[in-house]
PDB file of N, CA and C in Angstrom:
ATOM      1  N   UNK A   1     -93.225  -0.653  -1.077  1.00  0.00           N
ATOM      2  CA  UNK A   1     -93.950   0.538  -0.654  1.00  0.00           C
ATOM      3  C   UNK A   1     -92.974   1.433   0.114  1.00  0.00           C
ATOM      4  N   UNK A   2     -92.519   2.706  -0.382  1.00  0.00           N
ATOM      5  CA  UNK A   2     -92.037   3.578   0.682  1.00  0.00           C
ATOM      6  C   UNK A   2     -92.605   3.967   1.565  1.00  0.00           C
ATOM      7  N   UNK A   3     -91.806   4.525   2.863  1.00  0.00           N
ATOM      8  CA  UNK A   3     -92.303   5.133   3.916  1.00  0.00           C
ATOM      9  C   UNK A   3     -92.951   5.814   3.991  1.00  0.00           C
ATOM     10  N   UNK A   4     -92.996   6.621   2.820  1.00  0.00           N
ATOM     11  CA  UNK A   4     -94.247   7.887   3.045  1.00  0.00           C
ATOM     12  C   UNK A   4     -95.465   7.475   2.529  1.00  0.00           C
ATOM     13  N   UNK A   5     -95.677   6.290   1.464  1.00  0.00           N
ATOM     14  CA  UNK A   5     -96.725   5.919   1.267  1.00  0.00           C
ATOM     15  C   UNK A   5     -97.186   5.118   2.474  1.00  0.00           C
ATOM     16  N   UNK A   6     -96.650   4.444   3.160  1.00  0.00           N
ATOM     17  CA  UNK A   6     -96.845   3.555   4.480  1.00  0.00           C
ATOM     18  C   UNK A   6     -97.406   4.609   4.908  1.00  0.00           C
ATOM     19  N   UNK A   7     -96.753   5.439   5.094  1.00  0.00           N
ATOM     20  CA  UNK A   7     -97.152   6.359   6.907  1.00  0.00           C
ATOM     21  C   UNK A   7     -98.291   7.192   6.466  1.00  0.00           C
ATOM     22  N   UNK A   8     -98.492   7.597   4.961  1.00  0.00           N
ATOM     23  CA  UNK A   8    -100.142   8.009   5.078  1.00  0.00           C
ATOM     24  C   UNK A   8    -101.462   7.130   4.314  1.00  0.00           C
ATOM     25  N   UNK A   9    -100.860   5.878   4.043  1.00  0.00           N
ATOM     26  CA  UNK A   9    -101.833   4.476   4.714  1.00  0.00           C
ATOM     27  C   UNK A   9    -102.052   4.793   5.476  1.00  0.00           C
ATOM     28  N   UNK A  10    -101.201   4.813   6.556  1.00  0.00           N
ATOM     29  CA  UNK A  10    -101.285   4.723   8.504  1.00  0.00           C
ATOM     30  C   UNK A  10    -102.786   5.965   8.519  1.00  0.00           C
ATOM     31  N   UNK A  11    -101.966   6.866   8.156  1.00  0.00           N
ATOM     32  CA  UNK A  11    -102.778   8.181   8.375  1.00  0.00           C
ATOM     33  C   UNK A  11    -104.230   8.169   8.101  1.00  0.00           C
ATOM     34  N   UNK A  12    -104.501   7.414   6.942  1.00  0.00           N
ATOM     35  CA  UNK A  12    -105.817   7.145   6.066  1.00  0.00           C
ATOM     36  C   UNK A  12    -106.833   6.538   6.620  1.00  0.00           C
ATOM     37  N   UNK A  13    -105.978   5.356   7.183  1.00  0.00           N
ATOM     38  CA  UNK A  13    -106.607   4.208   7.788  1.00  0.00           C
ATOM     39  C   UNK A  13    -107.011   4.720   9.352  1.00  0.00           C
ATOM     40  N   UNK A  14    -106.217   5.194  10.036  1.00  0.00           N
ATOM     41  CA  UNK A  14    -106.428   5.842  11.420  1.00  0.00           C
ATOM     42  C   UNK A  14    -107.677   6.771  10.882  1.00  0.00           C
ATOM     43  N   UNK A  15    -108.045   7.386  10.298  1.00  0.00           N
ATOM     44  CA  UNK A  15    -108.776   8.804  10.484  1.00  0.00           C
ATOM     45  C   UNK A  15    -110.038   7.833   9.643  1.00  0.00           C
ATOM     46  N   UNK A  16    -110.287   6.841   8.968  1.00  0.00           N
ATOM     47  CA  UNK A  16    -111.495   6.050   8.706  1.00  0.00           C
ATOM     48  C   UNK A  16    -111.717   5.643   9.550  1.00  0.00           C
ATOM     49  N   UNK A  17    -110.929   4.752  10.335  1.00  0.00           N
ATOM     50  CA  UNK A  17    -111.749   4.257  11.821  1.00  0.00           C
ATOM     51  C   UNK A  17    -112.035   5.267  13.050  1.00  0.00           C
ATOM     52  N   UNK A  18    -111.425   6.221  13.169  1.00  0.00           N
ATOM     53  CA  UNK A  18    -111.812   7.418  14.069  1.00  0.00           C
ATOM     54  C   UNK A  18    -113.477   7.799  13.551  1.00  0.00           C
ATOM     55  N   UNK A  19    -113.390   7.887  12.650  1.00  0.00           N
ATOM     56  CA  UNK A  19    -114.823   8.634  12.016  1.00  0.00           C
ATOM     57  C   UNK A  19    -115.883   7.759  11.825  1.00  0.00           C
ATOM     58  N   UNK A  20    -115.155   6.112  11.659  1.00  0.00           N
ATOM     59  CA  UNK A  20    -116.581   5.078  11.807  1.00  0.00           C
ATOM     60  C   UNK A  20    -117.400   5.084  13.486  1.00  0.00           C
ATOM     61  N   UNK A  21    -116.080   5.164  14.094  1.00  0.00           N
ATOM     62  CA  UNK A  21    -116.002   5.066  15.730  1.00  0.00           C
ATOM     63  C   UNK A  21    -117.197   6.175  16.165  1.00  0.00           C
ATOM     64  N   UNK A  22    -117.069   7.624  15.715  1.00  0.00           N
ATOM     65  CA  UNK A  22    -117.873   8.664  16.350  1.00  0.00           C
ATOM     66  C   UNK A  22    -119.133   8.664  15.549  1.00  0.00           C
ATOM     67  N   UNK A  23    -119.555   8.261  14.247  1.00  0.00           N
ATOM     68  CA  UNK A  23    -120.800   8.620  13.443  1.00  0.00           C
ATOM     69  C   UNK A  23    -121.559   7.495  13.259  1.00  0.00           C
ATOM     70  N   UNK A  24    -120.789   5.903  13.574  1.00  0.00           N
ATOM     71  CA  UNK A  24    -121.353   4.384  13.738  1.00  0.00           C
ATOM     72  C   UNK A  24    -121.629   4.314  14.648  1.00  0.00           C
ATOM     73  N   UNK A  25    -122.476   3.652  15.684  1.00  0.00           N
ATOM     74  CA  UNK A  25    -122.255   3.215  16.670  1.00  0.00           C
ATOM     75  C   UNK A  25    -122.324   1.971  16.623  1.00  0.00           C
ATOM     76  N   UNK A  26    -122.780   1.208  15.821  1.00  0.00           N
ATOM     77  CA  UNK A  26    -122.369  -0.315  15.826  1.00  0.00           C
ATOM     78  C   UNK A  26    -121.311  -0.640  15.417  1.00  0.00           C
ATOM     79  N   UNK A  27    -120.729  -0.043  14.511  1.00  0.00           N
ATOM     80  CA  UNK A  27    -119.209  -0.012  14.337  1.00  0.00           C
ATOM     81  C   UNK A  27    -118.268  -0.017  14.987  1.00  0.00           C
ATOM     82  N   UNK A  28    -118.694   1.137  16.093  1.00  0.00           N
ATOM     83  CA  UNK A  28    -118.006   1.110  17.217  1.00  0.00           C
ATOM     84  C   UNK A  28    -117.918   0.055  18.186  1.00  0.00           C
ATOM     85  N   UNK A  29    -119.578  -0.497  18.288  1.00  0.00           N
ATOM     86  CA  UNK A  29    -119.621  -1.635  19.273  1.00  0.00           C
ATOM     87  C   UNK A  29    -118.574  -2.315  18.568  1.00  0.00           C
ATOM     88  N   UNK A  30    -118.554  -2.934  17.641  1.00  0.00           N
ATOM     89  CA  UNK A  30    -118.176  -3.777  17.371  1.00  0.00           C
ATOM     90  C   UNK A  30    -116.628  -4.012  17.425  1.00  0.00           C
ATOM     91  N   UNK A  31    -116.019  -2.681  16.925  1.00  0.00           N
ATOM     92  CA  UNK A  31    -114.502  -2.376  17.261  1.00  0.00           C
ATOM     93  C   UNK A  31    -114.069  -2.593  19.238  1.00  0.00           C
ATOM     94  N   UNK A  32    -114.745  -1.971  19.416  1.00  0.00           N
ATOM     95  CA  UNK A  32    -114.956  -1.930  20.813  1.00  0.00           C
ATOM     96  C   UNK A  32    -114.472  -3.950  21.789  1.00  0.00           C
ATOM     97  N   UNK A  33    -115.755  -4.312  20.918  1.00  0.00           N
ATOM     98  CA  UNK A  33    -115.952  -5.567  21.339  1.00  0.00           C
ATOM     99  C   UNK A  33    -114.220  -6.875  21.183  1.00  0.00           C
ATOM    100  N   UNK A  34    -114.346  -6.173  19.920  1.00  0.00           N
ATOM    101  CA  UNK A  34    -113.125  -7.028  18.984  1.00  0.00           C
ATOM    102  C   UNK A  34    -111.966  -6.687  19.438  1.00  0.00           C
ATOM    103  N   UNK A  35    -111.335  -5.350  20.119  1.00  0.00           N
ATOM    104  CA  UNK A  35    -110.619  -4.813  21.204  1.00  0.00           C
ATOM    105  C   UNK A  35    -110.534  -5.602  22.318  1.00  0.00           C
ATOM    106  N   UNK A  36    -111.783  -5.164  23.229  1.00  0.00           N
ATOM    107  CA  UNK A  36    -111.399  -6.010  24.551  1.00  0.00           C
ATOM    108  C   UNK A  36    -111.146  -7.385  24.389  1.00  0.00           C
ATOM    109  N   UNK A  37    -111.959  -8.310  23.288  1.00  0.00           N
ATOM    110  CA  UNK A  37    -111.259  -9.810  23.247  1.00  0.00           C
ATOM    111  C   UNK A  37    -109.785 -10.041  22.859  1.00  0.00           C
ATOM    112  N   UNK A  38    -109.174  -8.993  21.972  1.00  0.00           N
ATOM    113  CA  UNK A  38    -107.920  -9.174  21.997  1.00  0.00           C
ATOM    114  C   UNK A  38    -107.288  -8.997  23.161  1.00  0.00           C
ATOM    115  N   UNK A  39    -107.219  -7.923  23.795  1.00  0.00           N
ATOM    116  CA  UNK A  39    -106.359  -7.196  25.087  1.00  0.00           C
ATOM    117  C   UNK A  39    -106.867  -8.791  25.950  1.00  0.00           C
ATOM    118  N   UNK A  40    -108.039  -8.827  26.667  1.00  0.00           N
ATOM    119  CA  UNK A  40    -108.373  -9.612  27.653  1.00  0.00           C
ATOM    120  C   UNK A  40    -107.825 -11.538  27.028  1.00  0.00           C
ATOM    121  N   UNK A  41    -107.622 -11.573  26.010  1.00  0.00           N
ATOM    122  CA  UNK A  41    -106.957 -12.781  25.438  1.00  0.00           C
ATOM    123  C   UNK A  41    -105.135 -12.676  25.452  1.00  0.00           C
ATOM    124  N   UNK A  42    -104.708 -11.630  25.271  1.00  0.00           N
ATOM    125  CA  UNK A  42    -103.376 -11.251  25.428  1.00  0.00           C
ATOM    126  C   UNK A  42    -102.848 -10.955  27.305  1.00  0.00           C
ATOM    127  N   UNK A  43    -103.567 -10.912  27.636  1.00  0.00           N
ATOM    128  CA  UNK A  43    -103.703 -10.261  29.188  1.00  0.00           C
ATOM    129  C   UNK A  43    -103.388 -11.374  29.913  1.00  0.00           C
ATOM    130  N   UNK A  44    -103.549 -12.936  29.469  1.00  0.00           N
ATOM    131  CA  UNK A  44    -103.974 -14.014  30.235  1.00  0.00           C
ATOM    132  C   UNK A  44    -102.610 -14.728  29.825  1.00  0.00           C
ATOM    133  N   UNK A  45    -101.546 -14.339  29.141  1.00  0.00           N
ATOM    134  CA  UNK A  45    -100.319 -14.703  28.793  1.00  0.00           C
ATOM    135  C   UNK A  45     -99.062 -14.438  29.513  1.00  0.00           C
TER     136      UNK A  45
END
């Protein structure tokens, strides 16, 4: 895969979860949720 196909994956993928985030809200919970268990599991290292 070249870089430019990578980087607007990146792009694609960022702007689907931005838009699940503001028009889901369980989506969001759920991103939300699945977030803080990572950080607060990484945090304790």
């Amino acid at each position: 895969m070249s870089i430019k196909n990578y980087m607007l994956l990146c792009v694609v993928v960022s702007f689907v979860v931005v838009l699940a985030i503001v028009f889901m809200p369980g989506v969001a919970n759920s991103i939300e949720s699945e977030l803080l268990t990572f950080l607060s599991t990484n945090a304790r290292e």
